[in-house]
N, C-alpha and C. Protein backbone atom coordinates (compact mmCIF):
# COMPACT_ATOMS: atom_id res chain seq x y z
N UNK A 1 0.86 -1.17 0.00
CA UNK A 1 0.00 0.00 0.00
C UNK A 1 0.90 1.22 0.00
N UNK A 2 0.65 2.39 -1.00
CA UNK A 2 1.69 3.31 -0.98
C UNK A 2 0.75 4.38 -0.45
N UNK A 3 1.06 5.37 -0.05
CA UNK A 3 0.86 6.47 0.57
C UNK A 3 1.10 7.94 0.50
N UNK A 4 0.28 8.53 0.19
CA UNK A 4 0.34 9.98 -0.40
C UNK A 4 1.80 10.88 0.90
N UNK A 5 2.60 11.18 0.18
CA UNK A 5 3.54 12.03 0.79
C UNK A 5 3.69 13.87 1.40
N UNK A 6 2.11 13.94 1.03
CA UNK A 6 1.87 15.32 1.66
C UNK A 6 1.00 14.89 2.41
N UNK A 7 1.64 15.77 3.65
CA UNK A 7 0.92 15.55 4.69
C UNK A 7 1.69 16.34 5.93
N UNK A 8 1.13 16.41 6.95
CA UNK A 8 1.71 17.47 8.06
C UNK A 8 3.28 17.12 8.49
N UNK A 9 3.90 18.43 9.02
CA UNK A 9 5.28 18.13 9.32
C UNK A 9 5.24 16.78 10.85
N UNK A 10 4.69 16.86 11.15
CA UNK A 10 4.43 15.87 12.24
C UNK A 10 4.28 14.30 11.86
N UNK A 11 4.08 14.48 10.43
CA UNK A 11 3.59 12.76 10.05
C UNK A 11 4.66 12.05 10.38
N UNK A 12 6.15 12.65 10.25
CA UNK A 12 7.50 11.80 10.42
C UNK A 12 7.19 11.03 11.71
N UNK A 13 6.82 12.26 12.84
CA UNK A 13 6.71 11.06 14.50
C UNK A 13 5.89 10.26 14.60
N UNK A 14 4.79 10.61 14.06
CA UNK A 14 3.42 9.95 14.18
C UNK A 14 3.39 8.82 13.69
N UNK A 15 4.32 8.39 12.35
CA UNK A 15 4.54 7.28 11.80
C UNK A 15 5.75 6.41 12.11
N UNK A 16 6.44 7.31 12.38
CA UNK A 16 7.69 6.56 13.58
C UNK A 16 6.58 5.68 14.73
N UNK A 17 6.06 6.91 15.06
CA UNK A 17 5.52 6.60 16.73
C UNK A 17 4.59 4.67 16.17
N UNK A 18 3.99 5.09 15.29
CA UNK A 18 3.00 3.78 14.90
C UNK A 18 3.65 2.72 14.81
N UNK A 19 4.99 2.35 13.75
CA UNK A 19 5.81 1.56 13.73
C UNK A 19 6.65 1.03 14.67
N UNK A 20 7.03 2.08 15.60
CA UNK A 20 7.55 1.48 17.15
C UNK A 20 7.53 0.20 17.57
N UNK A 21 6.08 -0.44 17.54
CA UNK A 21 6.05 -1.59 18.10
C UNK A 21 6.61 -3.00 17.66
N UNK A 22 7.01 -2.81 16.47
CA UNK A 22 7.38 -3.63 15.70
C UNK A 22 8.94 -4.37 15.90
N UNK A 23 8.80 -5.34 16.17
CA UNK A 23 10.24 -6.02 16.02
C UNK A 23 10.79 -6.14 14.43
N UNK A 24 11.50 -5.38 14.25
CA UNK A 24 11.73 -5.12 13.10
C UNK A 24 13.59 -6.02 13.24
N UNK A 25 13.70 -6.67 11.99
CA UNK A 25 14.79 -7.73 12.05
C UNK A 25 16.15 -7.46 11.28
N UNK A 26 15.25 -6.51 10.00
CA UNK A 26 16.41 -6.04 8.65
C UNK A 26 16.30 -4.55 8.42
N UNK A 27 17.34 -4.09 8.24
CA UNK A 27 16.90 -2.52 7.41
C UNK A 27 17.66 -2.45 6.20
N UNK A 28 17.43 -1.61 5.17
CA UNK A 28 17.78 -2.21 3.79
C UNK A 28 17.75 -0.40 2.99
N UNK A 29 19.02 -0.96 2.24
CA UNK A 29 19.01 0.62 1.21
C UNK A 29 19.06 -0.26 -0.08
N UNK A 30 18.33 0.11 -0.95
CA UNK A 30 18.45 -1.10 -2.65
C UNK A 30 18.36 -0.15 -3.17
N UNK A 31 19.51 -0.39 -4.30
CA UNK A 31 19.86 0.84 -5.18
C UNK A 31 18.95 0.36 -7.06
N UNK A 32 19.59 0.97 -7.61
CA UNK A 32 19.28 0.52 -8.84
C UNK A 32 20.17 0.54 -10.21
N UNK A 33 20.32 -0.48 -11.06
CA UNK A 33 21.74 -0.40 -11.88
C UNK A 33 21.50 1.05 -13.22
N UNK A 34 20.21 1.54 -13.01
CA UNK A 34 19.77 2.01 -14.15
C UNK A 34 18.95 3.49 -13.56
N UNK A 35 18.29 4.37 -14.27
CA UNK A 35 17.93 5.20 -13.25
C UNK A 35 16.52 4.95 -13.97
N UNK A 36 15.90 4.26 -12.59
CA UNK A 36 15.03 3.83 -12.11
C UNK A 36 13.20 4.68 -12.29
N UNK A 37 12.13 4.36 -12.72
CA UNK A 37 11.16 5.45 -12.49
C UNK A 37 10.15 4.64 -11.44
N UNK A 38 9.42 5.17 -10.80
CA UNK A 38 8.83 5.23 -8.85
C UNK A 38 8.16 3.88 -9.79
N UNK A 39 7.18 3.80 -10.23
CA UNK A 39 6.32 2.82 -11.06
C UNK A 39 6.78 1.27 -11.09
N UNK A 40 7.86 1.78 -11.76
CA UNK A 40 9.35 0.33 -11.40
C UNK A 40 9.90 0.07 -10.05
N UNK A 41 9.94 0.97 -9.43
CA UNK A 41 10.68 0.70 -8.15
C UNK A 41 9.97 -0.10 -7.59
N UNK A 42 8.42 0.74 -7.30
CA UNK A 42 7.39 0.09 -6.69
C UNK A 42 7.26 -1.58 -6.99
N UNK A 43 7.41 -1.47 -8.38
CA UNK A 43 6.81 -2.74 -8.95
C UNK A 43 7.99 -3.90 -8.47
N UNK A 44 9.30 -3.51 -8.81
CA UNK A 44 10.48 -4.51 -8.15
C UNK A 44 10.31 -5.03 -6.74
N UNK A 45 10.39 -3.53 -6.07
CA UNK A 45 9.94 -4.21 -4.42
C UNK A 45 8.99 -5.04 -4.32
N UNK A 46 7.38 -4.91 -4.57
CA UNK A 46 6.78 -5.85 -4.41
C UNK A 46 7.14 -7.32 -4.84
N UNK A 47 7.54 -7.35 -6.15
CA UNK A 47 8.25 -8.69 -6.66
C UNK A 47 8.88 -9.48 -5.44
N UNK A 48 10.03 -8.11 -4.96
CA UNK A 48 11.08 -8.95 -4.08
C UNK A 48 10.07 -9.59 -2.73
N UNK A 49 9.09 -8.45 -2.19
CA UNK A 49 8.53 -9.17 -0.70
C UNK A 49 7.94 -10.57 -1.11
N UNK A 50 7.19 -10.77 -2.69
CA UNK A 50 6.61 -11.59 -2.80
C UNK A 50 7.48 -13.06 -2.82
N UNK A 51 8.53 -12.64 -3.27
CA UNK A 51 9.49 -14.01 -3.76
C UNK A 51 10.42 -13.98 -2.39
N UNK A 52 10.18 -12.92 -1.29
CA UNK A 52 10.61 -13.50 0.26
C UNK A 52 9.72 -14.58 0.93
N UNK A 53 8.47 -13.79 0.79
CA UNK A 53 7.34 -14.94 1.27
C UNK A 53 7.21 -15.93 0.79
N UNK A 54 7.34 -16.28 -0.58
CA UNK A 54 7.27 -17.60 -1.28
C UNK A 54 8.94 -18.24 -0.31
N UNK A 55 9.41 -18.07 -0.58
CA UNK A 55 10.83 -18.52 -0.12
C UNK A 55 10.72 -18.80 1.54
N UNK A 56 10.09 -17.99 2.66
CA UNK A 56 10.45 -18.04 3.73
C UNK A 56 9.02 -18.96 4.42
N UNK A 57 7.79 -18.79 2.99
CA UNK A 57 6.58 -19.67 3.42
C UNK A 57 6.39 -18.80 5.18
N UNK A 58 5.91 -17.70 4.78
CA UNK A 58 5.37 -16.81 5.83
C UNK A 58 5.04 -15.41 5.19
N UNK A 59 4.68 -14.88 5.72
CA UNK A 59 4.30 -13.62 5.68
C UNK A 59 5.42 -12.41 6.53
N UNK A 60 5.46 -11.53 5.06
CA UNK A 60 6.89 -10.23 5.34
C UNK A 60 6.50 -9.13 5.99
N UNK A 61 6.60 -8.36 6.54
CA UNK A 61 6.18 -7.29 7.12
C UNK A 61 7.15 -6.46 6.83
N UNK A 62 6.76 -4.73 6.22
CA UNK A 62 7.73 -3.72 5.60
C UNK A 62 7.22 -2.82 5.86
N UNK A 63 8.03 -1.72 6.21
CA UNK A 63 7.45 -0.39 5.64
C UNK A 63 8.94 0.34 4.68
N UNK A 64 8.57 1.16 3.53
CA UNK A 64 9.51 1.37 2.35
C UNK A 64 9.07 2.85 2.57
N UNK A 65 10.34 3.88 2.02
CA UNK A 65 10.24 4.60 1.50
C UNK A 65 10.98 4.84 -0.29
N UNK A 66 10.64 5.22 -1.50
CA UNK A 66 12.03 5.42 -2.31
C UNK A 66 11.94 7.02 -2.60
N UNK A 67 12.79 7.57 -2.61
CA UNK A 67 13.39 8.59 -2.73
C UNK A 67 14.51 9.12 -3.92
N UNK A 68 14.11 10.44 -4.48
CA UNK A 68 14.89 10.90 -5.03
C UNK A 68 15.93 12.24 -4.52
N UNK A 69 16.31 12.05 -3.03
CA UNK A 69 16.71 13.08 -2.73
C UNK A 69 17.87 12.67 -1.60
N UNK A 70 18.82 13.03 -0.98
CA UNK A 70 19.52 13.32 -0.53
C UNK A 70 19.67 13.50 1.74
N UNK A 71 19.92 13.29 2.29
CA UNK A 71 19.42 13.63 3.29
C UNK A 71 19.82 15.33 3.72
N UNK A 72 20.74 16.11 2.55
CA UNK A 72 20.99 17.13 2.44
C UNK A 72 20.17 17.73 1.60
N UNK A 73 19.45 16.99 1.06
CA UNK A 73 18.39 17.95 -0.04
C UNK A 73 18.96 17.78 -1.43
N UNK A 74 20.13 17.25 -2.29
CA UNK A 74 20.28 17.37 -3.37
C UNK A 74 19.75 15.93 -4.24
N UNK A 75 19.52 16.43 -5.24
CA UNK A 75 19.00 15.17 -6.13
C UNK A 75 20.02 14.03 -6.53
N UNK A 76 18.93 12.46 -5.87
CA UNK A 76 20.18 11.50 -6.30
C UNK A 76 19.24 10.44 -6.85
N UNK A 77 19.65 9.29 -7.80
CA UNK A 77 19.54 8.70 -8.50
C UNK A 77 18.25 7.53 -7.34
N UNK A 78 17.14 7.51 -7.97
CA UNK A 78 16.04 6.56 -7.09
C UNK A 78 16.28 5.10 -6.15
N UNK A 79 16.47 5.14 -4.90
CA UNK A 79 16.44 4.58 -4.39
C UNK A 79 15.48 4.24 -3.07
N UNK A 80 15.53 3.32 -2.56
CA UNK A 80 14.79 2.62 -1.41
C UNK A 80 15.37 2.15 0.10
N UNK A 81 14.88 2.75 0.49
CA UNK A 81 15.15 2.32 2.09
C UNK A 81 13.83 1.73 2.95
N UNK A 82 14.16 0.61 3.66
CA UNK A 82 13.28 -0.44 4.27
C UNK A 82 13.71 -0.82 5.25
N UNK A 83 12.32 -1.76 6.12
CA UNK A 83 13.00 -2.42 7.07
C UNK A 83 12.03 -3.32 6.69
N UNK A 84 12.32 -4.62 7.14
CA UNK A 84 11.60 -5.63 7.37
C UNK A 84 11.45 -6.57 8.68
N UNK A 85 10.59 -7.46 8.56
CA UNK A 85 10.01 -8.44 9.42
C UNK A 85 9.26 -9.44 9.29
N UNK A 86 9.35 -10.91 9.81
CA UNK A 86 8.64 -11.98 9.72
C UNK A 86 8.43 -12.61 10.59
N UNK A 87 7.60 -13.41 10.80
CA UNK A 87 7.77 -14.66 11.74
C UNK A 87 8.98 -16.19 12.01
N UNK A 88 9.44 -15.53 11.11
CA UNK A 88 10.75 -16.65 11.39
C UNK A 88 12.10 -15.16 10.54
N UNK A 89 13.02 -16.07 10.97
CA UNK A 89 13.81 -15.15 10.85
C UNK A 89 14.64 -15.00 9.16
N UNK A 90 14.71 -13.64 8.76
CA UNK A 90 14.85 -13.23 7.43
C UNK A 90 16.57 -13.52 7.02
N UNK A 91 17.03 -13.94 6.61
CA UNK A 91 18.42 -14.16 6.04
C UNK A 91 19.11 -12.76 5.12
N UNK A 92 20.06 -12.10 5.51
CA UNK A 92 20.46 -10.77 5.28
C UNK A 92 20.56 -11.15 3.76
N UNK A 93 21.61 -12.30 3.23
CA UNK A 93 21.53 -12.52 2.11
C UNK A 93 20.94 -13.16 0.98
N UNK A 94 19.23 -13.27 1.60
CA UNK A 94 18.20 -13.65 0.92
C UNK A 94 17.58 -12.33 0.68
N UNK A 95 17.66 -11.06 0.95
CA UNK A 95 17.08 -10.52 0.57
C UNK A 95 17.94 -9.51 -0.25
N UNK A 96 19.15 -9.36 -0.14
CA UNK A 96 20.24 -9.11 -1.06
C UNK A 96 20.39 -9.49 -2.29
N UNK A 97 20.33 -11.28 -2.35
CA UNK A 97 20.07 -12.25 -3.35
C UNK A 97 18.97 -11.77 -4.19
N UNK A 98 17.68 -11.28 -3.61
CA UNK A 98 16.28 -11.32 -4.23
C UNK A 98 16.87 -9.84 -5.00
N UNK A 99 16.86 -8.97 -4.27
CA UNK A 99 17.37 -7.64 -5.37
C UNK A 99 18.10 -8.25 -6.09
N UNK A 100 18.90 -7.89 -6.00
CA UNK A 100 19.68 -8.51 -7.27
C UNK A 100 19.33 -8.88 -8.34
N UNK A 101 19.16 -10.03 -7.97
CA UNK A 101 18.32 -11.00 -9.43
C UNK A 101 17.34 -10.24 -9.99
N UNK A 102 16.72 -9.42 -8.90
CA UNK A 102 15.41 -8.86 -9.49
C UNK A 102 15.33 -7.39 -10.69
N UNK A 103 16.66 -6.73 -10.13
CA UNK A 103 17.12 -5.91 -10.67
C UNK A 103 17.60 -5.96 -12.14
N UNK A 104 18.07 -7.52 -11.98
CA UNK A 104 18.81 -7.62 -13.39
C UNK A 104 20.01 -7.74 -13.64
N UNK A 105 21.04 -7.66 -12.41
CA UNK A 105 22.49 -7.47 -12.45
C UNK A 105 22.74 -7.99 -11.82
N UNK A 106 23.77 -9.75 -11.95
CA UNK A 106 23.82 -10.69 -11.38
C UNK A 106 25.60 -10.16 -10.71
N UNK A 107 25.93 -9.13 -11.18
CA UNK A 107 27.38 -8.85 -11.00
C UNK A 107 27.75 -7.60 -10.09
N UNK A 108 26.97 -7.82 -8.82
CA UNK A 108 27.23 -6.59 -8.03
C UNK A 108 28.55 -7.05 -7.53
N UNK A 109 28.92 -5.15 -7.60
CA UNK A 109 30.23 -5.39 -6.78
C UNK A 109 30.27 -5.34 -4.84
N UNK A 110 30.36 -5.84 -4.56
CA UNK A 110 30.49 -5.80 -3.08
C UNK A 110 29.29 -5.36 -2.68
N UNK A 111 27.91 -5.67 -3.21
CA UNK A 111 27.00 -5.35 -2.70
C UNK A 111 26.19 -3.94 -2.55
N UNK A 112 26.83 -3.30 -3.85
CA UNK A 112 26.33 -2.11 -4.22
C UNK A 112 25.20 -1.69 -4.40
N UNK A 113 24.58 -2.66 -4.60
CA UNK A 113 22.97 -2.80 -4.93
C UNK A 113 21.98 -2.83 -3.78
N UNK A 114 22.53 -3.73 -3.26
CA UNK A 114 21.46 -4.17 -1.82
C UNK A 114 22.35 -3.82 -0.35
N UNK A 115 22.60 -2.57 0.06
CA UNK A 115 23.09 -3.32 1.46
C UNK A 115 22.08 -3.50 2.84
N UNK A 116 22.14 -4.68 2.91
CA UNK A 116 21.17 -4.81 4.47
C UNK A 116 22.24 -5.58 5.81
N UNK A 117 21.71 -4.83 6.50
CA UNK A 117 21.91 -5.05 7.63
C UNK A 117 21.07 -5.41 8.92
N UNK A 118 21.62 -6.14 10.48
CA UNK A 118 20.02 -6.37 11.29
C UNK A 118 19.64 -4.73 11.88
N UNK A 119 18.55 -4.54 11.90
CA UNK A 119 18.17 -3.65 12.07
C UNK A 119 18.53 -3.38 13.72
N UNK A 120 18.88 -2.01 14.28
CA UNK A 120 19.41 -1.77 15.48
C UNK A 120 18.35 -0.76 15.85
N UNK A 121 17.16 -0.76 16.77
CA UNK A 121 16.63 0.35 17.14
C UNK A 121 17.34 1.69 17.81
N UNK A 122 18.43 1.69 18.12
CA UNK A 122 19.23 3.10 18.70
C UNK A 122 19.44 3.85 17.60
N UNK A 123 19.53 3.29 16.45
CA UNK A 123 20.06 3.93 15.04
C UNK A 123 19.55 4.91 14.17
N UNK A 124 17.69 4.52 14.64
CA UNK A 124 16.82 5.33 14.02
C UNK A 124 16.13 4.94 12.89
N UNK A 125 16.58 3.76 12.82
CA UNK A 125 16.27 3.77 10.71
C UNK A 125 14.80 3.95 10.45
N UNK A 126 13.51 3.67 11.33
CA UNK A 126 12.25 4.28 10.87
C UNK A 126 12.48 5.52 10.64
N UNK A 127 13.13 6.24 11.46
CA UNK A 127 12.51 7.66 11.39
C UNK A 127 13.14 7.55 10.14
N UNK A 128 14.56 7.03 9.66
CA UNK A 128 15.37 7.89 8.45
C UNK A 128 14.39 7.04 7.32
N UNK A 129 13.28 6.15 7.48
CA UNK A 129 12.96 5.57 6.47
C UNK A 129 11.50 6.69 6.12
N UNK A 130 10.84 7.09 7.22
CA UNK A 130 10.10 7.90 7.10
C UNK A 130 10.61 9.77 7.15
N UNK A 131 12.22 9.96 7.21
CA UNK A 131 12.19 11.17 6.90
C UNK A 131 11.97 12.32 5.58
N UNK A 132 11.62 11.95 4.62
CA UNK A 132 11.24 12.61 3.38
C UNK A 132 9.65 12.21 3.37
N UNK A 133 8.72 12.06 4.59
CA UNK A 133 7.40 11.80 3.73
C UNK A 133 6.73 12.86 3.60
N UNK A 134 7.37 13.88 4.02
CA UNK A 134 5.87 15.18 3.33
C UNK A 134 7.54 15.74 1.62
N UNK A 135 7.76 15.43 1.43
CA UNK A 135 8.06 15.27 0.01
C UNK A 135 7.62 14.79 -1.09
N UNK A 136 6.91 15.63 -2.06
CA UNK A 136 5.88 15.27 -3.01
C UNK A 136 6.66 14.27 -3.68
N UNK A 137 7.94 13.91 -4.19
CA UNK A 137 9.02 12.97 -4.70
C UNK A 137 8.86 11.45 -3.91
N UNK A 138 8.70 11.86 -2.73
CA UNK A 138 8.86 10.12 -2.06
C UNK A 138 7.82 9.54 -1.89
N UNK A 139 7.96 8.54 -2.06
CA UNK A 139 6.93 7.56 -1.74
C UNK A 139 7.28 6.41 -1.49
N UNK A 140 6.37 6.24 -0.27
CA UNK A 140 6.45 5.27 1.20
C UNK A 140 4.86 4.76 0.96
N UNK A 141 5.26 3.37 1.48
CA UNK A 141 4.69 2.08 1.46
C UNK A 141 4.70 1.15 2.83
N UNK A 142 3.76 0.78 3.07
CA UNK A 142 3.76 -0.93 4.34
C UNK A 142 2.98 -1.87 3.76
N UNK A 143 3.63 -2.67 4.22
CA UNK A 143 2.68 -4.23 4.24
C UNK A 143 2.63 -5.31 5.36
N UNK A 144 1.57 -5.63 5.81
CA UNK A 144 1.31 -6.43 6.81
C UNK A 144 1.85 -6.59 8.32
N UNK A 145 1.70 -4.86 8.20
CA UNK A 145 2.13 -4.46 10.00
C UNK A 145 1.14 -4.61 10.49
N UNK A 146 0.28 -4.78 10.84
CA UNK A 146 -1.14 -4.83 11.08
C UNK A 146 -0.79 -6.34 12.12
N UNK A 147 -0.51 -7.42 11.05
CA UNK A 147 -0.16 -8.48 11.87
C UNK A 147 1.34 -8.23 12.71
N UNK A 148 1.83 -7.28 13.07
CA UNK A 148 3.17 -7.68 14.08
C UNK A 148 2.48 -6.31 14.44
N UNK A 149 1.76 -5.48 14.91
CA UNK A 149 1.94 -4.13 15.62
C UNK A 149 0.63 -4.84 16.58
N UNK A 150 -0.13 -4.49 17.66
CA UNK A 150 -1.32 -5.83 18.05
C UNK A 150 -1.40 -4.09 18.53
N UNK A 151 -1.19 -3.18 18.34
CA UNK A 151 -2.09 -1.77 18.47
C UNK A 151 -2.97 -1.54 17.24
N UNK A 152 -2.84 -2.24 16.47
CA UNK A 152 -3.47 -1.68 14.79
C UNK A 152 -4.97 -2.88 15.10
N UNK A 153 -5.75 -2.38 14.70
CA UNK A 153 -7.04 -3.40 14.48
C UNK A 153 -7.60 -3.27 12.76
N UNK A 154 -7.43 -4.18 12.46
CA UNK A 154 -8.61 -4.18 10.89
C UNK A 154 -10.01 -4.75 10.89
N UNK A 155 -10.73 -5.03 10.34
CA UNK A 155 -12.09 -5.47 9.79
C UNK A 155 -11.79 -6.46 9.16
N UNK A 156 -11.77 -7.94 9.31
CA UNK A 156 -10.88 -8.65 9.00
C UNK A 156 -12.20 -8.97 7.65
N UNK A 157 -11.61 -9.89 6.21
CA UNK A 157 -12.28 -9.98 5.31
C UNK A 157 -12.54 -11.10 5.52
N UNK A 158 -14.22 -11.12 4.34
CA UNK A 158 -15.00 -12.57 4.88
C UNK A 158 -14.87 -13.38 3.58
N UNK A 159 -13.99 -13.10 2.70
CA UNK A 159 -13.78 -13.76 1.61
C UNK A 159 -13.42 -15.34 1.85
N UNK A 160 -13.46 -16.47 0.95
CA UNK A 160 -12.71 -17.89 1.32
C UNK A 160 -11.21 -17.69 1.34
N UNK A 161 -10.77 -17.31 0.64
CA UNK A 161 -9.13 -16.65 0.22
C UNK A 161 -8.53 -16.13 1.58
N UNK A 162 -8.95 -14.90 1.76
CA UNK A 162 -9.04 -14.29 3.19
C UNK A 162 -8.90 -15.17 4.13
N UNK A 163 -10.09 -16.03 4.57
CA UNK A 163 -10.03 -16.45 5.64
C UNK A 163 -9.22 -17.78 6.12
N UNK A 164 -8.62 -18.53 4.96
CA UNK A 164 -7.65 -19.24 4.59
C UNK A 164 -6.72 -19.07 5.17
N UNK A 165 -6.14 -17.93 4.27
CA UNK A 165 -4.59 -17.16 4.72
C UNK A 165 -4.71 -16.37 5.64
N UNK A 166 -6.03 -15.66 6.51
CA UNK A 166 -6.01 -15.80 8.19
C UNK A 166 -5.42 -17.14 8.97
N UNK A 167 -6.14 -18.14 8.65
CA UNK A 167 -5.77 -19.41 9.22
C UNK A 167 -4.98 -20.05 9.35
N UNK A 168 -4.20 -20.12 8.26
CA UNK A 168 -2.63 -20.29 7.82
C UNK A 168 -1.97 -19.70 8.69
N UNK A 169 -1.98 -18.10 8.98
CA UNK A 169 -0.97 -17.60 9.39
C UNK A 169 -1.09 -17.43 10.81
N UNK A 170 -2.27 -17.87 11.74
CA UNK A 170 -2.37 -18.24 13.08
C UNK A 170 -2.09 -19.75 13.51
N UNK A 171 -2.29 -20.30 12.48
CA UNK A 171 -1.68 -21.56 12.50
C UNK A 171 -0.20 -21.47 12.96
N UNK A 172 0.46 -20.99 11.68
CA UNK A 172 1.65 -20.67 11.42
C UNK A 172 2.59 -20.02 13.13
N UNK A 173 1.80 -19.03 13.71
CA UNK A 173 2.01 -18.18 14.76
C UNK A 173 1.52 -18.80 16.34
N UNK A 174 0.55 -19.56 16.32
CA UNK A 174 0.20 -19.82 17.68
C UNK A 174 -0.73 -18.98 18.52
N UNK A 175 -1.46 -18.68 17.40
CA UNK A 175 -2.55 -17.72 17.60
C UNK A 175 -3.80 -18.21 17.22
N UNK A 176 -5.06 -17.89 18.08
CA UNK A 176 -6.30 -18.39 18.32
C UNK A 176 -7.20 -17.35 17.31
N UNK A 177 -7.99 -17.54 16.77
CA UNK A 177 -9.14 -16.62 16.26
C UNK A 177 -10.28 -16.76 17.12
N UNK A 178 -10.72 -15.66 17.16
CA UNK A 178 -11.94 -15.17 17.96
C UNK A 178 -13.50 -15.36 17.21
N UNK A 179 -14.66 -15.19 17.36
CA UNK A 179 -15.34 -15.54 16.42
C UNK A 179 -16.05 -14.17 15.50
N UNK A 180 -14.94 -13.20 15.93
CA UNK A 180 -15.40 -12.23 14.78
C UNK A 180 -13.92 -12.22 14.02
N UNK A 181 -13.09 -13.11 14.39
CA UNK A 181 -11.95 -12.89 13.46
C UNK A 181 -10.29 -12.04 13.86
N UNK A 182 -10.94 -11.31 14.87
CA UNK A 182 -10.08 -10.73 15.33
C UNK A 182 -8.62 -12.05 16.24
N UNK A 183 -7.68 -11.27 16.19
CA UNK A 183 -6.63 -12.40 16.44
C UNK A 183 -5.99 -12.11 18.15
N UNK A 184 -6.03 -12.97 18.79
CA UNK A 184 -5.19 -12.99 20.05
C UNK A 184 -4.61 -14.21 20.30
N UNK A 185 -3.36 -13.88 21.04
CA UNK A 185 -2.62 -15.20 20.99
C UNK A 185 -3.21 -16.30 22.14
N UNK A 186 -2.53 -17.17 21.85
CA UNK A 186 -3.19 -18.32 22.71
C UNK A 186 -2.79 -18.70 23.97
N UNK A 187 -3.11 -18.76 25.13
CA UNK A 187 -2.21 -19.26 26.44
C UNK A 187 -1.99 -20.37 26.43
């Protein structure tokens, strides 16, 4: 889900503040061999979370920003900064691996493309992932914080599909469903 980038000078904490809860495992800068347009970027990342989840057989949890700017303000070539999260644990060079390939350039040098690292909360990296969002240029994205933040509530869907891959993934977790759907863990 991407997210309109105007918005109050306050959105930086507010969206820091939301993400907080999150055990967050990876943080990630992915570059691009080519100069890149948002449409593509977008479209690569999703590729990559999808071919994490196929691979890790769980569900990824992200929030992205990509950016054309600088943390000084000057214009630089489109890139992405992330963090991620799962229920089992993410392999630094599985998701290095997945750029890559995905990008198109099997010949990075030392990792020019992808560098990730485990994510360190003293460091900041939400805020620096959410610092350009009232920049009409960036655009920031999450997926499936909802399941790792247990402050967020949804309307859960009554589709067969839906309620499947609810099931699956409390299965998966050790978590009970309630009979409106809503999720709490199990004693």
């Amino acid at each position: 889900m991407n997210a309109a980038c105007q918005t109050t000078p306050s959105a930086q904490t507010a969206v820091a503040e939301w993400l907080q809860p999150v055990h967050w495992q990876l943080f990630a800068t992915l570059e691009f061999p080519w100069n890149a347009k948002p449409e593509t970027a977008t479209s690569k990342f999703d590729q990559m979370i999808d071919t994490m989840e196929r691979t890790l057989r769980t569900r990824v949890c992200c929030v992205s920003a990509s950016e054309t700017r600088s943390k000084s303000g000057a214009t630089v070539p489109l890139h992405i900064h992330a963090a991620f999260t799962a229920a089992s644990p993410i392999p630094r060079q599985l998701v290095a691996g997945i750029w890559t390939d995905g990008v198109g350039r099997t010949n990075s040098v030392g990792g020019d493309l992808a560098r990730v690292e485990p994510f360190n909360p003293a460091r900041g990296g939400i805020s620096y992932i959410v610092k350009l969002i009232n920049d009409p240029d960036c655009e920031w994205g999450f997926r499936n914080v909802h399941l790792f933040n247990r402050n967020i509530q949804i309307e859960p869907k009554t589709d067969h599909a839906s309620l499947r891959s609810a099931r699956r993934w409390q299965a998966q977790n050790g978590i009970a469903g309630s009979q409106h759907g809503l999720l709490s863990r199990a004693a």
